[in-house]
C-alpha atoms as a PDB file:
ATOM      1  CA  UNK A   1     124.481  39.173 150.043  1.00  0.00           C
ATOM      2  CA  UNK A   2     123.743  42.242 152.378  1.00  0.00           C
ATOM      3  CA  UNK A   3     127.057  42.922 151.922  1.00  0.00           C
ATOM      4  CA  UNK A   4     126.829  43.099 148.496  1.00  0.00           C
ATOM      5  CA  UNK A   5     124.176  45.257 148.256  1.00  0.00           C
ATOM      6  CA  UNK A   6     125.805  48.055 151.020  1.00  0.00           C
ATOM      7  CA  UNK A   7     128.645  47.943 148.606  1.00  0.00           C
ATOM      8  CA  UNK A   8     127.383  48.663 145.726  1.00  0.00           C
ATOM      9  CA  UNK A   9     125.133  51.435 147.376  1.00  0.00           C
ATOM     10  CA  UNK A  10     128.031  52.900 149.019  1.00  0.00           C
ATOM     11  CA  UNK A  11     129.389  53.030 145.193  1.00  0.00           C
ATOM     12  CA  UNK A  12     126.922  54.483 143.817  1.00  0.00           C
ATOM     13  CA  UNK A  13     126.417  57.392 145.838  1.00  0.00           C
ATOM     14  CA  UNK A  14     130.220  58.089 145.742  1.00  0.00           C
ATOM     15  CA  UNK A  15     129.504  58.566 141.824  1.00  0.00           C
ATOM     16  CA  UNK A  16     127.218  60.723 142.449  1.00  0.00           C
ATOM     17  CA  UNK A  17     129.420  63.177 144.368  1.00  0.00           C
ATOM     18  CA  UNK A  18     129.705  66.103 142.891  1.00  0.00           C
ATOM     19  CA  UNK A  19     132.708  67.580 141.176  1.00  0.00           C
ATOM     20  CA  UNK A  20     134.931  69.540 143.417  1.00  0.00           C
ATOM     21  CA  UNK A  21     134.824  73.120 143.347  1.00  0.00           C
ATOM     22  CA  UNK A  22     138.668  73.014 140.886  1.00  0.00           C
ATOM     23  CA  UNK A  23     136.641  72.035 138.181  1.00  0.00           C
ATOM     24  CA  UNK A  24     136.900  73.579 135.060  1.00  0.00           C
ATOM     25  CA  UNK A  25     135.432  72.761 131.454  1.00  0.00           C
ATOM     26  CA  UNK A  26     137.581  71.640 128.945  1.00  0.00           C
ATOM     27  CA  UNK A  27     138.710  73.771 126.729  1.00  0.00           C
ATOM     28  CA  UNK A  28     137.572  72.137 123.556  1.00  0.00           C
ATOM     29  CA  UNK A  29     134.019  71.840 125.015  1.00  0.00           C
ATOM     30  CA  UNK A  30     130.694  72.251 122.562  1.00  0.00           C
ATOM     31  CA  UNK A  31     129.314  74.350 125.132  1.00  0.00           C
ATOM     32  CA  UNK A  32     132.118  76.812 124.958  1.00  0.00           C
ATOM     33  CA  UNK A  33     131.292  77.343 121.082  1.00  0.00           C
ATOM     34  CA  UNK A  34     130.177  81.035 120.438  1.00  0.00           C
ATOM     35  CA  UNK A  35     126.926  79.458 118.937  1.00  0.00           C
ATOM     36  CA  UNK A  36     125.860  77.446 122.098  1.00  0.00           C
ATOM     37  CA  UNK A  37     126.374  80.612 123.869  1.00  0.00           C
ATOM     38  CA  UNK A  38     124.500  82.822 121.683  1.00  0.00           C
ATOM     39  CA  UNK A  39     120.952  84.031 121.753  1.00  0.00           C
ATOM     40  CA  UNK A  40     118.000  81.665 120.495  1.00  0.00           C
ATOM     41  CA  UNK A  41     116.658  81.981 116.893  1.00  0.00           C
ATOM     42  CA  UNK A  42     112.769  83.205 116.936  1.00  0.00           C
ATOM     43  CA  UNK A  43     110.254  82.277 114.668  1.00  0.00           C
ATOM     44  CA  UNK A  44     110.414  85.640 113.354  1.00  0.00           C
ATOM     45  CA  UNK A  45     114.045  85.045 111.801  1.00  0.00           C
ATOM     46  CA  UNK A  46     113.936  85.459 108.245  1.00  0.00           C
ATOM     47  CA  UNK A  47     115.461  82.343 107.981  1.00  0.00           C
ATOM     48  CA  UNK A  48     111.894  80.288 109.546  1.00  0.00           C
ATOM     49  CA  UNK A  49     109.387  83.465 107.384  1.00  0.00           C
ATOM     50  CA  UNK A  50     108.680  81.652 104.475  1.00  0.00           C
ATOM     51  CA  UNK A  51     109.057  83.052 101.137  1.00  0.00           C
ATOM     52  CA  UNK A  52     106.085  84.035  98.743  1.00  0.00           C
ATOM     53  CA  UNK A  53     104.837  80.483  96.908  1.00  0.00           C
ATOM     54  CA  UNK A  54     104.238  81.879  93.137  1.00  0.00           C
ATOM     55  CA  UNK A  55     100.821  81.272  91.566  1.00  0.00           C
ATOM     56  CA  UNK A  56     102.634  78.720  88.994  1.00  0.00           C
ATOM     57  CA  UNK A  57     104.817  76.898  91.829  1.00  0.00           C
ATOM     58  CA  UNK A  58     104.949  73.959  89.570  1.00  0.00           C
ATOM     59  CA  UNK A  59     106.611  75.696  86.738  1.00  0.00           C
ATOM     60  CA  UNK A  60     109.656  75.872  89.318  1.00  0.00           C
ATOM     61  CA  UNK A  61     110.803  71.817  88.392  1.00  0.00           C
ATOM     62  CA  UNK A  62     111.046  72.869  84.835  1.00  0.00           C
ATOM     63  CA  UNK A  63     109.266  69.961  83.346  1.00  0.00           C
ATOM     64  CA  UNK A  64     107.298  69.985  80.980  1.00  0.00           C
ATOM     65  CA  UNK A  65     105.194  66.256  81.364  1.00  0.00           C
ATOM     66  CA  UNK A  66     104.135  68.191  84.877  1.00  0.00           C
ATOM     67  CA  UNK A  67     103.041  71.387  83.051  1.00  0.00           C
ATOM     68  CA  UNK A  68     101.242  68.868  80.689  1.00  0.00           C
ATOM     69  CA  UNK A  69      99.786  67.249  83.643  1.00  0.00           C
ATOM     70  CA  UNK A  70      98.704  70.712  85.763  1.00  0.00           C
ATOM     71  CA  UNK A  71      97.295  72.261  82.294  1.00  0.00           C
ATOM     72  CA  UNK A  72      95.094  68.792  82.019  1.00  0.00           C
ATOM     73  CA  UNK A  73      94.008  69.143  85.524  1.00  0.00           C
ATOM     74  CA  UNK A  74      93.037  72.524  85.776  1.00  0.00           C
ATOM     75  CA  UNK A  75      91.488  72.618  82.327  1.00  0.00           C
ATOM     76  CA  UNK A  76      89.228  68.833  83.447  1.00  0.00           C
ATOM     77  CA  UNK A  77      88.656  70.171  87.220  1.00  0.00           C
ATOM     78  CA  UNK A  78      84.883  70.911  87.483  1.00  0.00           C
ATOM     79  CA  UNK A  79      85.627  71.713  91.125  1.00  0.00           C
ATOM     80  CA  UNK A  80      87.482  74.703  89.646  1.00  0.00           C
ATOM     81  CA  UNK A  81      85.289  75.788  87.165  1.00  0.00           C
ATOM     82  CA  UNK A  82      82.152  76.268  89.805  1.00  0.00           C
ATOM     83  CA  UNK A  83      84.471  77.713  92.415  1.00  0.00           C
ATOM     84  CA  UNK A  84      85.405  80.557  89.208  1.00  0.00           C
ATOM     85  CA  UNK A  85      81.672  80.367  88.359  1.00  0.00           C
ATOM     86  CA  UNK A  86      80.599  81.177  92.362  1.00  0.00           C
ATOM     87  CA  UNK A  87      83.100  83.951  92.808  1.00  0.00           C
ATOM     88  CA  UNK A  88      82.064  85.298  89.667  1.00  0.00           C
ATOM     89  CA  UNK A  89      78.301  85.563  90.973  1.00  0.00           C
ATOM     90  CA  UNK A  90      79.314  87.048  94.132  1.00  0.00           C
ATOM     91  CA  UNK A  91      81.317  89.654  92.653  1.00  0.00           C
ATOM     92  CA  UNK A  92      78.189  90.234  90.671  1.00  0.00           C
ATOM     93  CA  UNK A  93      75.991  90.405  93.716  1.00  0.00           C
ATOM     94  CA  UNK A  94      78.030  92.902  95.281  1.00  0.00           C
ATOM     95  CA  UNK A  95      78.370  94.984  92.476  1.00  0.00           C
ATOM     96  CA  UNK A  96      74.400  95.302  92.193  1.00  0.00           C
ATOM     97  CA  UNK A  97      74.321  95.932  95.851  1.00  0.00           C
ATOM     98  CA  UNK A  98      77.055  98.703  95.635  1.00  0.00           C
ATOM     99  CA  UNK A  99      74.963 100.282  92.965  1.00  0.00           C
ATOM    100  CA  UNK A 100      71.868 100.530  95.126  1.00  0.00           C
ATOM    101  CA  UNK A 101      74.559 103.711  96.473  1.00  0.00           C
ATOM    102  CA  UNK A 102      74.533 105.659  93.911  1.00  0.00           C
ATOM    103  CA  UNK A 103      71.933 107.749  91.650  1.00  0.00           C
ATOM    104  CA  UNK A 104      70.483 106.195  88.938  1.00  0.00           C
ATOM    105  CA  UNK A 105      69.380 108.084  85.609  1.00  0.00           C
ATOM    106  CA  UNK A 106      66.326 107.559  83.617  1.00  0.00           C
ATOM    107  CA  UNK A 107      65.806 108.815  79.346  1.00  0.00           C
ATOM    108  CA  UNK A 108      62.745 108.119  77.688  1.00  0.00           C
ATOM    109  CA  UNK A 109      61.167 109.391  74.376  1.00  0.00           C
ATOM    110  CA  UNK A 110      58.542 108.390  72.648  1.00  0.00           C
ATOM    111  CA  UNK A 111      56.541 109.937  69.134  1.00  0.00           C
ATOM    112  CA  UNK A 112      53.006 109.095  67.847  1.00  0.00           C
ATOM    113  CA  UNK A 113      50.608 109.975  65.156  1.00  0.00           C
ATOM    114  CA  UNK A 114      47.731 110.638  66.266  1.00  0.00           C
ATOM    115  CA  UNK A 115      44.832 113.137  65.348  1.00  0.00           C
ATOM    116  CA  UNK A 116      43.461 115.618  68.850  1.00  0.00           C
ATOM    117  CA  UNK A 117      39.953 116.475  69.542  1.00  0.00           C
ATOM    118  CA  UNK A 118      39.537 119.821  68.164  1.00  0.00           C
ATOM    119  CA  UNK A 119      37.088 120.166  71.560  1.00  0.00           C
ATOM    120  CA  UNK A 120      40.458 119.662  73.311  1.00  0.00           C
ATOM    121  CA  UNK A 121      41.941 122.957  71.194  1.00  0.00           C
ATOM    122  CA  UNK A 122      38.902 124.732  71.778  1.00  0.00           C
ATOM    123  CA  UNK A 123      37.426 125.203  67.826  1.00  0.00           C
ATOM    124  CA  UNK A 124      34.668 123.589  68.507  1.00  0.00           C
ATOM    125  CA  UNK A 125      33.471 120.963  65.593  1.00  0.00           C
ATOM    126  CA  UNK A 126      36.052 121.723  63.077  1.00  0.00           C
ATOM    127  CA  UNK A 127      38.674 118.748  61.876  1.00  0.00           C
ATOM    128  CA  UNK A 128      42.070 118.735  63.073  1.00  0.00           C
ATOM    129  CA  UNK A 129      44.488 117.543  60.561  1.00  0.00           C
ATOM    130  CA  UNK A 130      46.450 114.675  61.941  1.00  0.00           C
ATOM    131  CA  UNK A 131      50.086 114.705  63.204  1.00  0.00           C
ATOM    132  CA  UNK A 132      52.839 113.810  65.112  1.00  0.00           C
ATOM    133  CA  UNK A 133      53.271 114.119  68.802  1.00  0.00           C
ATOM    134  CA  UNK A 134      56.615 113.801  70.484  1.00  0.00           C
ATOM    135  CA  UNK A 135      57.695 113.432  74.075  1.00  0.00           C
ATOM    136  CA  UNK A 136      60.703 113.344  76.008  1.00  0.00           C
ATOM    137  CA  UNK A 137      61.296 112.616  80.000  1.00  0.00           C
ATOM    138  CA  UNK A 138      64.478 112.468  81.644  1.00  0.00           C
ATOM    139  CA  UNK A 139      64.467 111.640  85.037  1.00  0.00           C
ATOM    140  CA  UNK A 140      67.507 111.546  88.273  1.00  0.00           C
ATOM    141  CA  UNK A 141      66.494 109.291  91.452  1.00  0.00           C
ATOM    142  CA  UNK A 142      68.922 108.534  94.628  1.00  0.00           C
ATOM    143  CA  UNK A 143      68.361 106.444  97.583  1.00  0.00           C
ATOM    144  CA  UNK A 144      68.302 108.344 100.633  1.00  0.00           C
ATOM    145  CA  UNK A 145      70.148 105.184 102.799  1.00  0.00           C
ATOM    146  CA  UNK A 146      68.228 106.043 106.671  1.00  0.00           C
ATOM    147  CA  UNK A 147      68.645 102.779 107.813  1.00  0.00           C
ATOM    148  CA  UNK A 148      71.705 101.023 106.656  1.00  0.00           C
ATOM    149  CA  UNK A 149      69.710  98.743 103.841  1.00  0.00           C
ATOM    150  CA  UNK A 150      72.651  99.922 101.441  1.00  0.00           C
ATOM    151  CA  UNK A 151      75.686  99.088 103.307  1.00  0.00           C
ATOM    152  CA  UNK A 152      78.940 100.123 101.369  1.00  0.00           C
ATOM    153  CA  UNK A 153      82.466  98.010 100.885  1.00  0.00           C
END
């Protein structure tokens, strides 16, 4: 059984051995293809970028029980409608924020019968006759920003 075992040792490291230095690889090889020899593909390849998905990606099957089906889902989603509904309030937010920037503009008028004190127009006792009084006010205000309370976009 030693025997045996030597012998089969002895043939196994003679398969190992390596080729002799007359070697040469055959001439229909896959490693002598122009593409095995070639330089690796990146990630950056357009062939890996992927493309722009459009909005309507479904439309791209062309059928319409699946249009049917998306035009249920979207119009049923809750989910969707409060997303809408919070965007919607932020862009709100941030447009009463961004107007804290700029000036803001103030008209007012106002008219009133009314009868003045004749002591007030300096004639003593005598009646005034009774008329109307009008006023106007137009005013411009603009928040000096000193500490950053009014941050822009």
């Amino acid at each position: 059984m030693r025997k045996l075992i030597g012998v089969a040792s002895v043939a196994a490291l003679a398969a190992c051995a390596t080729v002799g230095s007359d070697y040469e690889r055959p001439k229909g090889a896959l490693a002598n293809l122009a593409s095995a020899n070639a330089s690796l593909i990146g990630a950056k390849n357009p062939a890996f970028v992927p493309d722009e998905v459009p909005a309507d990606w479904w439309r791209l099957y062309r059928d319409p029980v699946l249009d049917r089906l998306i035009a249920d889902a979207l119009a049923a989603n809750t989910d969707l409608r409060v997303a809408a509904a919070n965007i919607e309030r932020a862009h709100a937010g941030l447009d009463v924020a961004n107007s804290a920037r700029d000036p803001s503009t103030n008209i007012a008028g106002a008219e009133s019968y009314s009868k003045r004190s004749a002591e007030e127009e300096l004639k003593g006792n005598q009646p005034l006759d009774p008329n109307l009084v009008y006023g106007v006010s137009v005013g411009v205000s603009y928040q000096v920003d000193l500490f950053g309370r009014t941050v822009g976009e």
